[in-house]
Protein backbone atom coordinates (compact mmCIF):
# COMPACT_ATOMS: atom_id res chain seq x y z
CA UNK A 1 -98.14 67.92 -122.61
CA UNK A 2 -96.56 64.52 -123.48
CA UNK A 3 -99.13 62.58 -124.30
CA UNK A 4 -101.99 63.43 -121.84
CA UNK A 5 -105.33 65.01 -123.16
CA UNK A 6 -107.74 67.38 -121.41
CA UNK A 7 -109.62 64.02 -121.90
CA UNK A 8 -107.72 61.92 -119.76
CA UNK A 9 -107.07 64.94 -116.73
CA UNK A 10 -110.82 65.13 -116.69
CA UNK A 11 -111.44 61.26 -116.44
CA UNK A 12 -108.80 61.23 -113.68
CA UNK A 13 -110.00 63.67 -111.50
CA UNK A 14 -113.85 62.19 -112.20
CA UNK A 15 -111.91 59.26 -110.48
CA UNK A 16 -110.74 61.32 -107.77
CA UNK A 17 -114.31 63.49 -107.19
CA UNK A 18 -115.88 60.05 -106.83
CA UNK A 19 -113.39 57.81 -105.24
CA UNK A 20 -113.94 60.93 -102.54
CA UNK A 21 -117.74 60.79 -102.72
CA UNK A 22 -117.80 57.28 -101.95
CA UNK A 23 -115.07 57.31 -99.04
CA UNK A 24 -117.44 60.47 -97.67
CA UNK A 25 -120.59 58.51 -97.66
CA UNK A 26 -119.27 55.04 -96.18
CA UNK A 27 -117.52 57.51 -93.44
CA UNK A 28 -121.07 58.93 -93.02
CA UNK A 29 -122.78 55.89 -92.69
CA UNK A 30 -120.25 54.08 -90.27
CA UNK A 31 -120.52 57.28 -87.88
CA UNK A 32 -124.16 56.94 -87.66
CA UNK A 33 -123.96 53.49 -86.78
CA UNK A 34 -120.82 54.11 -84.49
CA UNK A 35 -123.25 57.21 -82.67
CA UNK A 36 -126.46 55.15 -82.72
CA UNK A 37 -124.71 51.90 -80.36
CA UNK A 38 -122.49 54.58 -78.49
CA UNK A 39 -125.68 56.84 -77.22
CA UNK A 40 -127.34 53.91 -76.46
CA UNK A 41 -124.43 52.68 -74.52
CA UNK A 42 -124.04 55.54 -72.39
CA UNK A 43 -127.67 55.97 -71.78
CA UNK A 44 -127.14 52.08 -70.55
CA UNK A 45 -124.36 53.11 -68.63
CA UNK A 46 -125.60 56.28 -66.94
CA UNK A 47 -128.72 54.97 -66.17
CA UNK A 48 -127.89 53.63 -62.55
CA UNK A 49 -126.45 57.25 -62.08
CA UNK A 50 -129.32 59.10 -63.08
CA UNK A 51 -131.46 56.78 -60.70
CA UNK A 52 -129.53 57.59 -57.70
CA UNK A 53 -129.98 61.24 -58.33
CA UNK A 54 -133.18 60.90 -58.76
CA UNK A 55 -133.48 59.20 -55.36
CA UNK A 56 -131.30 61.70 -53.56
CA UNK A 57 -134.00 64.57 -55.22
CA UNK A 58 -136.53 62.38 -53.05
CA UNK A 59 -134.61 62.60 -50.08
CA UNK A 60 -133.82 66.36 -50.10
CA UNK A 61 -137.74 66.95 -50.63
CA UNK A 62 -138.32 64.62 -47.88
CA UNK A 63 -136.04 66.53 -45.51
CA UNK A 64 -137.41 70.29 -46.91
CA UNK A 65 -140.79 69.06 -45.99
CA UNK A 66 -139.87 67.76 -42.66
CA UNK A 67 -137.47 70.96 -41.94
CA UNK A 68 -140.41 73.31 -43.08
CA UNK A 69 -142.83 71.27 -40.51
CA UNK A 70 -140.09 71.83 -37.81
CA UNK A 71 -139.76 75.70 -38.72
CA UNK A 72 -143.75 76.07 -38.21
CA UNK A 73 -143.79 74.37 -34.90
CA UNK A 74 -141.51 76.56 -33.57
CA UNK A 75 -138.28 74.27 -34.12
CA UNK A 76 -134.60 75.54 -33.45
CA UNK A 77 -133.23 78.48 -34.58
CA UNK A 78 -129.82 77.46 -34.91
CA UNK A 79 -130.85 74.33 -36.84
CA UNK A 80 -132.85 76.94 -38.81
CA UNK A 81 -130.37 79.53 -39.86
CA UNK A 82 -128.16 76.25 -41.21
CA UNK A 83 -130.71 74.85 -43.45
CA UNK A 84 -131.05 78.41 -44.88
CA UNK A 85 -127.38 78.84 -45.01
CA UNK A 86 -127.28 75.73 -46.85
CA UNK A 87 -129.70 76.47 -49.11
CA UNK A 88 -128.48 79.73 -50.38
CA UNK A 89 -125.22 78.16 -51.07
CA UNK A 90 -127.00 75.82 -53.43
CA UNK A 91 -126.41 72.68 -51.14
CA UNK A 92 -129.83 71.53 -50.47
């Protein structure tokens, strides 16, 4: 083979094996860093988001409870049969 030993193939592809081992672990390392700041970053970001639904769940069990007094007090039918149209459609 000109020259080159089983010796020297083996020592090469050691090279190789470990040259990939290292690349793999810095790439491993650098993505958990990269995923740690980004989560935290769109938890930062979505925040104001989640808040606002939060307050709109408020509001819609502010309006149930105030439709649901209305309904037992003998409150409008047609205003009735929209709130439970709305509700089967998944809108309130």
């Amino acid at each position: 083979m000109n020259g080159i030993t089983l010796g020297q193939i083996a020592e090469v592809l050691a090279w190789f094996a470990g040259g990939i081992g290292s690349i793999t672990a810095i790439g491993v390392v650098i993505s958990k860093v990269f995923n740690k700041a980004l989560s935290k970053n769109l938890e930062n970001s979505l925040q104001p988001l989640i808040d606002k639904i939060d307050h709109l769940e408020q509001k819609v069990d502010q309006l149930e409870a105030k439709h649901d007094n209305y309904s037992e007090h003998g409150g409008n039918s047609y205003i009735h049969g929209k709130m439970e149209k709305l509700k089967k459609e998944g809108k309130l």
